[in-house]
PDB file of N, CA and C in Angstrom:
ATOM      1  N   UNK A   1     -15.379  12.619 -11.841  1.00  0.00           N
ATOM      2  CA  UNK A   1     -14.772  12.239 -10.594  1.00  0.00           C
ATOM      3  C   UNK A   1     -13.382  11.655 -10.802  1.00  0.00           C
ATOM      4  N   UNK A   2     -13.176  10.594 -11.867  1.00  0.00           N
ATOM      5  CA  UNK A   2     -12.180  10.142 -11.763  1.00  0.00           C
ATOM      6  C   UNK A   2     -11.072  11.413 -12.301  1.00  0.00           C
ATOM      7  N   UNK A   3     -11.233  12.038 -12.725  1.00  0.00           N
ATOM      8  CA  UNK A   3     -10.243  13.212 -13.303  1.00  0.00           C
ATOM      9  C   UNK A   3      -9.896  14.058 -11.970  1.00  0.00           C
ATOM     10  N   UNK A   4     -11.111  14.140 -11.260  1.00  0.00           N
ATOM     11  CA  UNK A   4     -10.208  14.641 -10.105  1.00  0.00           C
ATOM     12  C   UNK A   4      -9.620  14.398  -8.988  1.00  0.00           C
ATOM     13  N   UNK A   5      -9.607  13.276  -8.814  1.00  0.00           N
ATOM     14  CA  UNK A   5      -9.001  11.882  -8.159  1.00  0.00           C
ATOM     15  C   UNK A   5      -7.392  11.663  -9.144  1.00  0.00           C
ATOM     16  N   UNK A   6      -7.045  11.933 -10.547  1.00  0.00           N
ATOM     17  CA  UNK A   6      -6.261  11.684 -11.527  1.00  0.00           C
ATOM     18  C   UNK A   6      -5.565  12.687 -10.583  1.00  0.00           C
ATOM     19  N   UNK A   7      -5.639  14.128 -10.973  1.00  0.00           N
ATOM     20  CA  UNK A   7      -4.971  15.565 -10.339  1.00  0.00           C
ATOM     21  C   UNK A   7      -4.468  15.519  -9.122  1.00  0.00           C
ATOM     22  N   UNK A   8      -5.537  14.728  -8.121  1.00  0.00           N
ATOM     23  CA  UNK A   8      -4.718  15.003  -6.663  1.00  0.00           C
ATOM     24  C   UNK A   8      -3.286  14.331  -6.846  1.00  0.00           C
ATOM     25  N   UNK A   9      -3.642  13.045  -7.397  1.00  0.00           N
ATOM     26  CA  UNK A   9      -2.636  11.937  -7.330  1.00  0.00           C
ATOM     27  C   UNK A   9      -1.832  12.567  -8.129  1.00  0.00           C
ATOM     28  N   UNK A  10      -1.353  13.225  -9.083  1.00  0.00           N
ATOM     29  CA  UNK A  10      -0.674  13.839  -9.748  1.00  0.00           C
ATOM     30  C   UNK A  10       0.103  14.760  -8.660  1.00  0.00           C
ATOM     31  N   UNK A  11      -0.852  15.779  -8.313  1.00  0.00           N
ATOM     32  CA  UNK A  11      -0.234  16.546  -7.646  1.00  0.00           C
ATOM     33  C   UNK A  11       0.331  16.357  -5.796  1.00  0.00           C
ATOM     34  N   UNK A  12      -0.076  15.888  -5.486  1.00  0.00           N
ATOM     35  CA  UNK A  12       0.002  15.393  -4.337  1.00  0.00           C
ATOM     36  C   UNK A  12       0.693  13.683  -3.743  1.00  0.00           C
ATOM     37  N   UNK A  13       0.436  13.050  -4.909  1.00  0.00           N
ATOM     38  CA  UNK A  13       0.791  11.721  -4.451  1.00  0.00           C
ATOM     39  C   UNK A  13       2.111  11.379  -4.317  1.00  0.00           C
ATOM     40  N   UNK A  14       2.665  10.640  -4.000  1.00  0.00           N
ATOM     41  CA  UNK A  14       3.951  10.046  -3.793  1.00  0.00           C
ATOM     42  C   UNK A  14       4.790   9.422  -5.036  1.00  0.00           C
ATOM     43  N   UNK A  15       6.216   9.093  -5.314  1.00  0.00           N
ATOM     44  CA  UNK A  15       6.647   8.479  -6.402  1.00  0.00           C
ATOM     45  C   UNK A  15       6.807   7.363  -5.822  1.00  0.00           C
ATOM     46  N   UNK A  16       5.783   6.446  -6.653  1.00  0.00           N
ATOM     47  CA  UNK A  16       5.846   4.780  -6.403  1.00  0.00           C
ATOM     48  C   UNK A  16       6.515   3.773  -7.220  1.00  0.00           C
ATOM     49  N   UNK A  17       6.313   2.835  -7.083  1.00  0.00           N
ATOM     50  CA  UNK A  17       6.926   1.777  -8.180  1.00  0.00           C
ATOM     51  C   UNK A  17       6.376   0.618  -7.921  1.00  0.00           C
ATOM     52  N   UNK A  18       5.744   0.174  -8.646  1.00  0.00           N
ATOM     53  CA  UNK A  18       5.610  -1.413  -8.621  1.00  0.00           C
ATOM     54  C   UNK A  18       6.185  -2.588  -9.789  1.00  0.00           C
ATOM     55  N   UNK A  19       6.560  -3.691  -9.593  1.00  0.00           N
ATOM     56  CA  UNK A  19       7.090  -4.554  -9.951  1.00  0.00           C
ATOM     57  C   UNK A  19       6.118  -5.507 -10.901  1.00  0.00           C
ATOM     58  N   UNK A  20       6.742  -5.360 -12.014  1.00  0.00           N
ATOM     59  CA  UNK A  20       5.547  -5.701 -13.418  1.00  0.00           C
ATOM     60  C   UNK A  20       6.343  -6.563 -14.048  1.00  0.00           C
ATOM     61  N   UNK A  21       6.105  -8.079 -14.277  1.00  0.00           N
ATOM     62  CA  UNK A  21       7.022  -8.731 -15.484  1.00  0.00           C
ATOM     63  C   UNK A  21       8.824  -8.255 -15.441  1.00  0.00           C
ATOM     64  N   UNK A  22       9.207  -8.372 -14.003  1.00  0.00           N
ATOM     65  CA  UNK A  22      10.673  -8.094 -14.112  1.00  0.00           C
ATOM     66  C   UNK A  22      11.305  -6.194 -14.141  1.00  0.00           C
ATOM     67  N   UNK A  23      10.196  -5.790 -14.573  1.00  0.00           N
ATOM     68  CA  UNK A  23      10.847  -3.919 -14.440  1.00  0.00           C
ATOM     69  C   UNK A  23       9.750  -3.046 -13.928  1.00  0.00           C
ATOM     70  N   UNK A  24      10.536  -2.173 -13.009  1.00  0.00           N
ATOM     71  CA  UNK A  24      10.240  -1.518 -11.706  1.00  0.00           C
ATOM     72  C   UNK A  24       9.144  -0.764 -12.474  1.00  0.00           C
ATOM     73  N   UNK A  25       7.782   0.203 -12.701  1.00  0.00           N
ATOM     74  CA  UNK A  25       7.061   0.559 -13.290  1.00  0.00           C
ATOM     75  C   UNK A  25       6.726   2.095 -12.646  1.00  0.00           C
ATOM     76  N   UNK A  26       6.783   2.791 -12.423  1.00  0.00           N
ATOM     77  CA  UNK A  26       6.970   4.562 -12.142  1.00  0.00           C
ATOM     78  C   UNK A  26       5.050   5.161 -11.435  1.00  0.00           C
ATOM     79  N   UNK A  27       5.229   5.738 -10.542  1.00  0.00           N
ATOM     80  CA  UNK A  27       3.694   6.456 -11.642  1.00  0.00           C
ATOM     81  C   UNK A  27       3.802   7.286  -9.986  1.00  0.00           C
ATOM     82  N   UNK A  28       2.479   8.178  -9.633  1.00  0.00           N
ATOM     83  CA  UNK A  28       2.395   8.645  -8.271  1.00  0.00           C
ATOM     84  C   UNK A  28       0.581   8.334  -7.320  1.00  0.00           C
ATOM     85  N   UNK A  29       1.187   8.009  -6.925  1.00  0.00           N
ATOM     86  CA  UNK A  29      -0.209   7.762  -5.486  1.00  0.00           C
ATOM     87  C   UNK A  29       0.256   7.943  -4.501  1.00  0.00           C
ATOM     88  N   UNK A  30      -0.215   7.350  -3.192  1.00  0.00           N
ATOM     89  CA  UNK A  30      -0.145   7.596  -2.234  1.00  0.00           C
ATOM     90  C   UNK A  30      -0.331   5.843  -1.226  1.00  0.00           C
ATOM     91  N   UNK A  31       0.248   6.301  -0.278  1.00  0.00           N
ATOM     92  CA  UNK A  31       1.061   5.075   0.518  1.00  0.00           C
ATOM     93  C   UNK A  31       1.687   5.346   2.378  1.00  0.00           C
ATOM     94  N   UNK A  32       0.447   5.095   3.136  1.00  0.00           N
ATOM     95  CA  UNK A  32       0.194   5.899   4.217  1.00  0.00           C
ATOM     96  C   UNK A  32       0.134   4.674   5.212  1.00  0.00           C
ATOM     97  N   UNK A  33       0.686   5.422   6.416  1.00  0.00           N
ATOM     98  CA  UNK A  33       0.232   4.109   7.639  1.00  0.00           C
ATOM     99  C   UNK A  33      -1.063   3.399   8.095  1.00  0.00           C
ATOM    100  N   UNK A  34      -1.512   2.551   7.882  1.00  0.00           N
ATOM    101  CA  UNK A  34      -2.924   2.091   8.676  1.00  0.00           C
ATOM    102  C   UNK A  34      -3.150   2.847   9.832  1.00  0.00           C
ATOM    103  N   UNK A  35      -4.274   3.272  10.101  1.00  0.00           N
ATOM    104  CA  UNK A  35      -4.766   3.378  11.538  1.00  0.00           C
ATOM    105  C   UNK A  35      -5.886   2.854  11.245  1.00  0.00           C
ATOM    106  N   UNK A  36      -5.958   2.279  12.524  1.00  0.00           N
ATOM    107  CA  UNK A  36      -7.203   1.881  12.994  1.00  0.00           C
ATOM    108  C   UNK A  36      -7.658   1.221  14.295  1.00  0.00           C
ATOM    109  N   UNK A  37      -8.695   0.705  14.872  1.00  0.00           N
ATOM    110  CA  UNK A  37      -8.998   0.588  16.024  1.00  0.00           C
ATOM    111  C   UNK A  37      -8.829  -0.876  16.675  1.00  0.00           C
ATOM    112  N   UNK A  38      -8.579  -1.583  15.580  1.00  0.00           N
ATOM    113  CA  UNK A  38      -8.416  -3.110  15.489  1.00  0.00           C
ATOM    114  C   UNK A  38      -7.233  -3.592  16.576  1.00  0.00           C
ATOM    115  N   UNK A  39      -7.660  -4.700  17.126  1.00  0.00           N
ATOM    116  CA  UNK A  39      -6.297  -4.405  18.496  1.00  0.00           C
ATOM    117  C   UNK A  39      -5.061  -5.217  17.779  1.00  0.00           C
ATOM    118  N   UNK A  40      -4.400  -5.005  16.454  1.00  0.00           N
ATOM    119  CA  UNK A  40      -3.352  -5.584  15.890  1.00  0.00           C
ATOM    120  C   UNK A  40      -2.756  -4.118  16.227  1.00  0.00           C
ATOM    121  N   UNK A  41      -3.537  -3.217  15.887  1.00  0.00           N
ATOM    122  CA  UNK A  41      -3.035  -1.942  15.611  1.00  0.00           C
ATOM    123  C   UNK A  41      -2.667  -1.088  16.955  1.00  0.00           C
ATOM    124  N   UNK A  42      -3.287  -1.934  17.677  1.00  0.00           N
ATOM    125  CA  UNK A  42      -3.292  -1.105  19.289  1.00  0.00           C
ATOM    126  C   UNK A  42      -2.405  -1.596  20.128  1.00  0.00           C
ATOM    127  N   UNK A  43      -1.780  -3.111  19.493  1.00  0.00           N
ATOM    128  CA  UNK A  43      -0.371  -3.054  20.440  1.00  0.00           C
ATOM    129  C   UNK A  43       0.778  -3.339  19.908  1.00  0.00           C
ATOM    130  N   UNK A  44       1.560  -2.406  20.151  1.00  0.00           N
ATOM    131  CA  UNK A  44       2.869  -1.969  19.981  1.00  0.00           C
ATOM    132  C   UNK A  44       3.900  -2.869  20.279  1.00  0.00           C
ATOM    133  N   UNK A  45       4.742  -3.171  18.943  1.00  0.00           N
ATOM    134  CA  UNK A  45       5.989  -4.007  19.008  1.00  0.00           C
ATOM    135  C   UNK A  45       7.058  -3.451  19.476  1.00  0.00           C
ATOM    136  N   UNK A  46       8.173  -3.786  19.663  1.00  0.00           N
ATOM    137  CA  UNK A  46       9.416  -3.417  19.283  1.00  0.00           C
ATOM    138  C   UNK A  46      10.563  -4.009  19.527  1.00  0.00           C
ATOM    139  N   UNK A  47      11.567  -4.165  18.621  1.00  0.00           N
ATOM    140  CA  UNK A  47      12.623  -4.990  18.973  1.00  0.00           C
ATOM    141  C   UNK A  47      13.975  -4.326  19.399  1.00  0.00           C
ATOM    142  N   UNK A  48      14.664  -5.356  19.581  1.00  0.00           N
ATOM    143  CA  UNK A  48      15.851  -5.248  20.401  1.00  0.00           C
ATOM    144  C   UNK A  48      16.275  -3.697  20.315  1.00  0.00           C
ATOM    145  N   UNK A  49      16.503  -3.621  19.265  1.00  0.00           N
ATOM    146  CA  UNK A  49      16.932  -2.051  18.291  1.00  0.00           C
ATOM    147  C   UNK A  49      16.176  -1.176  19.206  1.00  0.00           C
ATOM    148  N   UNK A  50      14.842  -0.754  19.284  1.00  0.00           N
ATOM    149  CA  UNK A  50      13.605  -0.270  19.424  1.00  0.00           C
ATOM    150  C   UNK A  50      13.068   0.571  18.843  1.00  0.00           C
ATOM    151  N   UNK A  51      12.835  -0.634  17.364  1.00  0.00           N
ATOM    152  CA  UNK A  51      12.555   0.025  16.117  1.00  0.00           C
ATOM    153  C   UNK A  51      10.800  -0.305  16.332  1.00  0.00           C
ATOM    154  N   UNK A  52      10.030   0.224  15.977  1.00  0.00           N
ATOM    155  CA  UNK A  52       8.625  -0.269  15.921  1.00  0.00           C
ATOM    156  C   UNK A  52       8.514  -0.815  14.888  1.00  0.00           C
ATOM    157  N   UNK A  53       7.707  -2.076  15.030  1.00  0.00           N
ATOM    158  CA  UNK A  53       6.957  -2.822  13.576  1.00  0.00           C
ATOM    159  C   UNK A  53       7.083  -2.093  12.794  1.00  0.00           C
ATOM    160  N   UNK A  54       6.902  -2.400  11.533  1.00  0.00           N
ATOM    161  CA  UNK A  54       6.010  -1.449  10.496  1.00  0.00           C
ATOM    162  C   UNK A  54       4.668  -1.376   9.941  1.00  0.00           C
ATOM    163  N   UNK A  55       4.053  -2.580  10.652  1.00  0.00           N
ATOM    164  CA  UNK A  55       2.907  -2.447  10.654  1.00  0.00           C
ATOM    165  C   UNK A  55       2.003  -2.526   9.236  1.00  0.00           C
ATOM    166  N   UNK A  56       1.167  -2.161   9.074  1.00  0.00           N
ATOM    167  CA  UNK A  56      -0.120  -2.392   7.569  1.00  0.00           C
ATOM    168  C   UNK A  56       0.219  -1.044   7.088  1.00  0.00           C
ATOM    169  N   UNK A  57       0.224  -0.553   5.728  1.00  0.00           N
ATOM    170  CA  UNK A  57       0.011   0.488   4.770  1.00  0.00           C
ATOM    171  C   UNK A  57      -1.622   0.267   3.924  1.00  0.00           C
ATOM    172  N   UNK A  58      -1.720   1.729   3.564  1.00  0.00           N
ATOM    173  CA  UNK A  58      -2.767   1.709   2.592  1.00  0.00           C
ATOM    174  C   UNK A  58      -2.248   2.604   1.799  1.00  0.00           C
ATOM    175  N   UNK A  59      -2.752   1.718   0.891  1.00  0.00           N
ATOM    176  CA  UNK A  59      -2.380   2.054  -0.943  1.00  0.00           C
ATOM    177  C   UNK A  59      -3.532   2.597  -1.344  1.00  0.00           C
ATOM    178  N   UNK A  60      -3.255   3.872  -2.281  1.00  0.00           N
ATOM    179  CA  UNK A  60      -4.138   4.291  -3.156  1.00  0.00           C
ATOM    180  C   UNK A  60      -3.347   4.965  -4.687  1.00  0.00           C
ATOM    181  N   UNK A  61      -3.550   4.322  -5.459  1.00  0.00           N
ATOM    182  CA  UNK A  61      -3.278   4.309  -6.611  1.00  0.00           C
ATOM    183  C   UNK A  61      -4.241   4.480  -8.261  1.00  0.00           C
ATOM    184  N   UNK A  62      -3.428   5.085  -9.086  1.00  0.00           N
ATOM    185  CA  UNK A  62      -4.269   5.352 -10.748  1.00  0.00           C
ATOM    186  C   UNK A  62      -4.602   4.317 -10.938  1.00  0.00           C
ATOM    187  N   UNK A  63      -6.177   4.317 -12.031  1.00  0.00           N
ATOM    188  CA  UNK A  63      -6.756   2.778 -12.605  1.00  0.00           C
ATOM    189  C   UNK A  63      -5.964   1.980 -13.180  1.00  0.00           C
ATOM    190  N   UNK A  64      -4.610   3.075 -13.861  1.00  0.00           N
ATOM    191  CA  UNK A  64      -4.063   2.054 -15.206  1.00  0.00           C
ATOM    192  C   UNK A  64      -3.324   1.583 -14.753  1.00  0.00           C
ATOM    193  N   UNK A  65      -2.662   1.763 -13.473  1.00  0.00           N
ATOM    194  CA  UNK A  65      -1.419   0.813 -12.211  1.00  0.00           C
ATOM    195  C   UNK A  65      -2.140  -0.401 -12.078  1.00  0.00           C
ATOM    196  N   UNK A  66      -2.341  -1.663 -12.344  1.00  0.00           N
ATOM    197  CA  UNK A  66      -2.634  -2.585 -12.306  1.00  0.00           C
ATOM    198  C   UNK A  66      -2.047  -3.285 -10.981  1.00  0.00           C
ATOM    199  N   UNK A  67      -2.431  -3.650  -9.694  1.00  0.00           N
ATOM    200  CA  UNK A  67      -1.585  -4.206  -8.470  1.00  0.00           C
ATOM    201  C   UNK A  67      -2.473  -5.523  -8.198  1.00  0.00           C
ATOM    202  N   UNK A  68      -1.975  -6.418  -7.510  1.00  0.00           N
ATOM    203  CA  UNK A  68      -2.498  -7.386  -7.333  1.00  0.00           C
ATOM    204  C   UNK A  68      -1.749  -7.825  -6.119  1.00  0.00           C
ATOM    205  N   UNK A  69      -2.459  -9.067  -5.564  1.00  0.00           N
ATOM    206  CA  UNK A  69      -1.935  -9.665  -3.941  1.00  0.00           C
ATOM    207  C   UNK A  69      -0.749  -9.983  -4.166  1.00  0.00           C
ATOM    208  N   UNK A  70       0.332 -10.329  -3.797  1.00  0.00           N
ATOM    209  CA  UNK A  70       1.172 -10.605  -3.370  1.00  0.00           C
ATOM    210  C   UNK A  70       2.490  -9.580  -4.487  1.00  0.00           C
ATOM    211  N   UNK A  71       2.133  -8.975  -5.201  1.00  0.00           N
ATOM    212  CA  UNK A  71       2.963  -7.336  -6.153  1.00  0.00           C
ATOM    213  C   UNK A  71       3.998  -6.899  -5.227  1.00  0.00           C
ATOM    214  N   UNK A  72       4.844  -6.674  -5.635  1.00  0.00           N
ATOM    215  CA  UNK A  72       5.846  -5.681  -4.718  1.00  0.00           C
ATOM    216  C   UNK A  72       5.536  -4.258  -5.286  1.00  0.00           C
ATOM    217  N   UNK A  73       5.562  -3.299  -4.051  1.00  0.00           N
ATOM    218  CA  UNK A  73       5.296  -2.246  -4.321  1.00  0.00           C
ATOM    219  C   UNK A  73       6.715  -1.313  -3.864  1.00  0.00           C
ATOM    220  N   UNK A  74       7.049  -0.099  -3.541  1.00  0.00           N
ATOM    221  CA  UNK A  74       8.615   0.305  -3.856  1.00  0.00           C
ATOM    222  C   UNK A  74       8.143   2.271  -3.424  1.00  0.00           C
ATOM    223  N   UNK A  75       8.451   2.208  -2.731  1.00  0.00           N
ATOM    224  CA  UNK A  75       8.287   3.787  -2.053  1.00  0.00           C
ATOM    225  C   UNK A  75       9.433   4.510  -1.188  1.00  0.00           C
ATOM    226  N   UNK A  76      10.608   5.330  -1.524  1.00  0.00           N
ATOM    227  CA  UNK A  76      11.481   5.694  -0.886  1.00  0.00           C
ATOM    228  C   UNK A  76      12.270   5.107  -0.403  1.00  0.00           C
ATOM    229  N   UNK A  77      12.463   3.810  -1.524  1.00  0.00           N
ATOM    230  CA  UNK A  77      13.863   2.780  -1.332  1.00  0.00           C
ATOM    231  C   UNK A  77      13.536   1.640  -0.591  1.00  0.00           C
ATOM    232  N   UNK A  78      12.480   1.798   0.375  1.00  0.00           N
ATOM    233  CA  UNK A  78      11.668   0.549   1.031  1.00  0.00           C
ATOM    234  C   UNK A  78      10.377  -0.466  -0.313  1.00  0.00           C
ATOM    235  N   UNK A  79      10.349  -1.605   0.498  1.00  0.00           N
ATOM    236  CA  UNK A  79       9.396  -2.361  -0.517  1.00  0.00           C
ATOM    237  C   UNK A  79       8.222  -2.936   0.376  1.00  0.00           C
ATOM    238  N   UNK A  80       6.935  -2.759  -0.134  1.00  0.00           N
ATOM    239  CA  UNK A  80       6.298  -3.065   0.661  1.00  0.00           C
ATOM    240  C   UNK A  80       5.544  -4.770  -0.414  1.00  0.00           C
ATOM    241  N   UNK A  81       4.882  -5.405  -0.134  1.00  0.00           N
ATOM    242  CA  UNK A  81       4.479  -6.320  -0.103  1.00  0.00           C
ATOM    243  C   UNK A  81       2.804  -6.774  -0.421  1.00  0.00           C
ATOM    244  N   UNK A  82       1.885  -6.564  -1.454  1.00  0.00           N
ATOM    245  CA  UNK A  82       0.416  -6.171  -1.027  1.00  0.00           C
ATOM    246  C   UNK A  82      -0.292  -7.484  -0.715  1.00  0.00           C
ATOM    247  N   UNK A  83      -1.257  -7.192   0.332  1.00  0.00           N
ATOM    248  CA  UNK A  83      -1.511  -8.334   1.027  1.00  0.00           C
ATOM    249  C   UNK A  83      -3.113  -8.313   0.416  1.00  0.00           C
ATOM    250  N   UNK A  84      -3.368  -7.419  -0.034  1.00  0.00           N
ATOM    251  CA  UNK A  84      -4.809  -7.424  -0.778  1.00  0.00           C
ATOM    252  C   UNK A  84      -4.783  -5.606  -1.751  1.00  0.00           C
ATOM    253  N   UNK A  85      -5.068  -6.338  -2.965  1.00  0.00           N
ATOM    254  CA  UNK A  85      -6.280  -5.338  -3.835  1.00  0.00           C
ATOM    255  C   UNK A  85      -7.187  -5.101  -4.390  1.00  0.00           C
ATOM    256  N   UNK A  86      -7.931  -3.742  -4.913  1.00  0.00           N
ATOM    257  CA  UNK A  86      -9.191  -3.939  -4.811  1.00  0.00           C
ATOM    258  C   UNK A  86      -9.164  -2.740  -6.096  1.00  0.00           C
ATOM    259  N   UNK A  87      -9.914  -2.779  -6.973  1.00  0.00           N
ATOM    260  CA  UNK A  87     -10.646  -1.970  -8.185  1.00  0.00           C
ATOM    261  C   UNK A  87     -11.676  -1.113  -7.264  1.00  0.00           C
ATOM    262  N   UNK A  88     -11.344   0.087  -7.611  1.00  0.00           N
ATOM    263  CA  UNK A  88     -12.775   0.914  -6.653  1.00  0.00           C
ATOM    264  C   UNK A  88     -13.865   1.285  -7.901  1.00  0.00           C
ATOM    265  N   UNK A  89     -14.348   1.414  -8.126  1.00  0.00           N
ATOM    266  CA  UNK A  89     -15.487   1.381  -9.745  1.00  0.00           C
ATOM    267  C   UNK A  89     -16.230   2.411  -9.530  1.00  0.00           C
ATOM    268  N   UNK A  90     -16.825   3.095  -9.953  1.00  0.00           N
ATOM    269  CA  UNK A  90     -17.793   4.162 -10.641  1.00  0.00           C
ATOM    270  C   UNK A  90     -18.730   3.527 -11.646  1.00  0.00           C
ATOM    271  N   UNK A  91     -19.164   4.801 -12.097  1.00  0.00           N
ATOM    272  CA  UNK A  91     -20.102   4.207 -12.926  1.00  0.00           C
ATOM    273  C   UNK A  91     -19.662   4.012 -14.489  1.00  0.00           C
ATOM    274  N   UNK A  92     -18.532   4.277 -14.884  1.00  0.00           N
ATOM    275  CA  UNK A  92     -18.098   4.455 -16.007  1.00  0.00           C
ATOM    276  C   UNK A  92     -16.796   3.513 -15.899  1.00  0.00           C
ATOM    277  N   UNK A  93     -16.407   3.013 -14.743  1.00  0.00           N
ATOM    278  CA  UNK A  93     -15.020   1.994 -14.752  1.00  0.00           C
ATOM    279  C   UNK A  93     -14.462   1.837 -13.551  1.00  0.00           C
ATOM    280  N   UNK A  94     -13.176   1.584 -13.903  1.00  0.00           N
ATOM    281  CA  UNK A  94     -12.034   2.013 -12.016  1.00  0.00           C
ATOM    282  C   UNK A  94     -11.891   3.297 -12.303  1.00  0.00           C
ATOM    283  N   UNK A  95     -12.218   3.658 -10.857  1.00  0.00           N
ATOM    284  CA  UNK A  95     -11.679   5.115 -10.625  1.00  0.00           C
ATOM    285  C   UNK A  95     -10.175   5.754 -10.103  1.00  0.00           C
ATOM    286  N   UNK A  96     -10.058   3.725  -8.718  1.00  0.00           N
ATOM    287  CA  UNK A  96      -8.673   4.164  -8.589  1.00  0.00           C
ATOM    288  C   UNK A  96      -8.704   2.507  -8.085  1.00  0.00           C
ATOM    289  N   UNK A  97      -7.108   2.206  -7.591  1.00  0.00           N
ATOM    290  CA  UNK A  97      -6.605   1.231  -7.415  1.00  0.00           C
ATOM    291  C   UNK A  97      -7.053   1.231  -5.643  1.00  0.00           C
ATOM    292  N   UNK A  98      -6.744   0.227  -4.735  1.00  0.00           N
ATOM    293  CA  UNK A  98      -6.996   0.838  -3.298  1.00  0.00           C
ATOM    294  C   UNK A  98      -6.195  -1.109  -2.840  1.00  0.00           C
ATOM    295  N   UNK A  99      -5.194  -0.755  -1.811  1.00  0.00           N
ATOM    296  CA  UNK A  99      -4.370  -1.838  -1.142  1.00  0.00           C
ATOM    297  C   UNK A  99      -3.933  -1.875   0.315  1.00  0.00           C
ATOM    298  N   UNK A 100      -4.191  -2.783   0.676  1.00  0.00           N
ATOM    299  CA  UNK A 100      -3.089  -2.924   1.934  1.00  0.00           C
ATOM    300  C   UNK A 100      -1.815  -3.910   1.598  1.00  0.00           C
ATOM    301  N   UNK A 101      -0.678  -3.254   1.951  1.00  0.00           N
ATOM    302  CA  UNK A 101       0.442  -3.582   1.741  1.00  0.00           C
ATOM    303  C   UNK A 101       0.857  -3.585   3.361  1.00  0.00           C
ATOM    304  N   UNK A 102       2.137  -4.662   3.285  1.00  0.00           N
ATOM    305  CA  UNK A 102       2.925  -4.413   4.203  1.00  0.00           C
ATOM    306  C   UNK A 102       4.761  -4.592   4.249  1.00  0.00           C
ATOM    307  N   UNK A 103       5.477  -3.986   5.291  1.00  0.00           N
ATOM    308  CA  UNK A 103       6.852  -4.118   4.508  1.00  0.00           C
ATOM    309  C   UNK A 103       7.631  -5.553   4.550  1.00  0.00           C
ATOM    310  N   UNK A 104       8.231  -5.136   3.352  1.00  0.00           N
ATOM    311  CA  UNK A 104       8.818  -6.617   3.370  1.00  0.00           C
ATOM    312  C   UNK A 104       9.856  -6.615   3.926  1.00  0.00           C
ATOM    313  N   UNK A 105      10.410  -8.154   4.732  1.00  0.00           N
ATOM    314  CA  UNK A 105      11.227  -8.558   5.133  1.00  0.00           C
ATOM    315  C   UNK A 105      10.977  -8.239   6.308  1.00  0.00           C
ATOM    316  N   UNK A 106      10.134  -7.799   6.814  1.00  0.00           N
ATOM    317  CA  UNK A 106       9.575  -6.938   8.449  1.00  0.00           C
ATOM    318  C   UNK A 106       9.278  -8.313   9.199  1.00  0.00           C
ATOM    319  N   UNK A 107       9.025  -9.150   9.933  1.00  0.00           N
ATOM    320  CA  UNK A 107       7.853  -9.789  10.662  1.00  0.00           C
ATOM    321  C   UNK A 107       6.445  -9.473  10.173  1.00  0.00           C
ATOM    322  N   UNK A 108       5.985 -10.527   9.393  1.00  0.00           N
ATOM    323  CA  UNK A 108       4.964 -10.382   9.246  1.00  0.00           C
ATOM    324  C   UNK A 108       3.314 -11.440   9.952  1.00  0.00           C
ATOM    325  N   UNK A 109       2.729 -10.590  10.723  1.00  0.00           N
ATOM    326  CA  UNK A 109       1.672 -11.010  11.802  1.00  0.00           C
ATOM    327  C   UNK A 109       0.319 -10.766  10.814  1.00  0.00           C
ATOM    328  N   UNK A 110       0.242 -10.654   9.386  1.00  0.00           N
ATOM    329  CA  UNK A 110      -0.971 -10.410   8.518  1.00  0.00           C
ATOM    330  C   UNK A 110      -1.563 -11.758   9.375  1.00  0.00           C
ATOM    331  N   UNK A 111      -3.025 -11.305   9.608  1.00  0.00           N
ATOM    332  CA  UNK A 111      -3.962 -12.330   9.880  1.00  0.00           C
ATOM    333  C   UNK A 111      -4.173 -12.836  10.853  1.00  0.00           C
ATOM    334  N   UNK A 112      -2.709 -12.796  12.046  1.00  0.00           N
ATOM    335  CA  UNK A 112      -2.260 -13.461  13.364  1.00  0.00           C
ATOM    336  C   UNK A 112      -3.481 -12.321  14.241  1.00  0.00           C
ATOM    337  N   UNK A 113      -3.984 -13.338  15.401  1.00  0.00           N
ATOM    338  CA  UNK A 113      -4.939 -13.056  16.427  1.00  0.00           C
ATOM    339  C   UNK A 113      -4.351 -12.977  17.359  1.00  0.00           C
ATOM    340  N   UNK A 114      -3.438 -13.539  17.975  1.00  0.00           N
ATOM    341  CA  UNK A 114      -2.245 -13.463  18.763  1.00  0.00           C
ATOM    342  C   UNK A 114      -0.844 -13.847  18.703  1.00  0.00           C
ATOM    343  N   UNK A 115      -0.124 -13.129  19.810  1.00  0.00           N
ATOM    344  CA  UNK A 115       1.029 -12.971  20.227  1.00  0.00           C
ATOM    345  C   UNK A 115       1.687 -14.518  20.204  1.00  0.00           C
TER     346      UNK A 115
END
């Protein structure tokens, strides 16, 4: 399983970067908008500009990418921020990395119940 979980991410995933001891660190996963049904997600910001939030990401990343809470993460010149990670395990180890991130320097409402 984990080998073919290795391939997608190879072939399919995104060029990421996360921030390790001072230097930017390379590799590919994937790094996608939250959806979900949760009413953080169901109402819509926007400022002056009328730029929309940016809202929660989910991270999915290789075992040997090591990420942790508060990591900067680095995807197409933007930086996102991880607000939680998690080891997904098998029966033989991690299979893959798995995060919610969010962007930095954005307004951040992690956790906020209301407006």
């Amino acid at each position: 399983m984990d080998l073919v979980i290795r391939q997608i991410m190879e072939k399919y995933g995104a060029s990421l970067e996360v921030l390790r001891q001072g230097t930017w660190v390379p590799f590919r996963g994937f790094l996608q908008p939250g959806r979900s049904n949760s009413r953080q997600n169901l109402e819509r910001e926007t400022t002056l500009t009328g730029e929309a939030s940016p809202g929660r990401y989910v991270f999915i990343g290789p075992p040997e990418v090591e990420v942790a809470e508060g990591d900067l993460l680095r995807c197409r010149g933007r930086e996102y921020l991880f607000r939680q990670a998690e080891e997904i395990c098998c029966r033989d180890g991690v299979v893959y990395r798995w995060g919610l991130c969010v962007g930095k320097g954005a307004e951040d409402t992690w956790g906020s119940s209301s407006k």
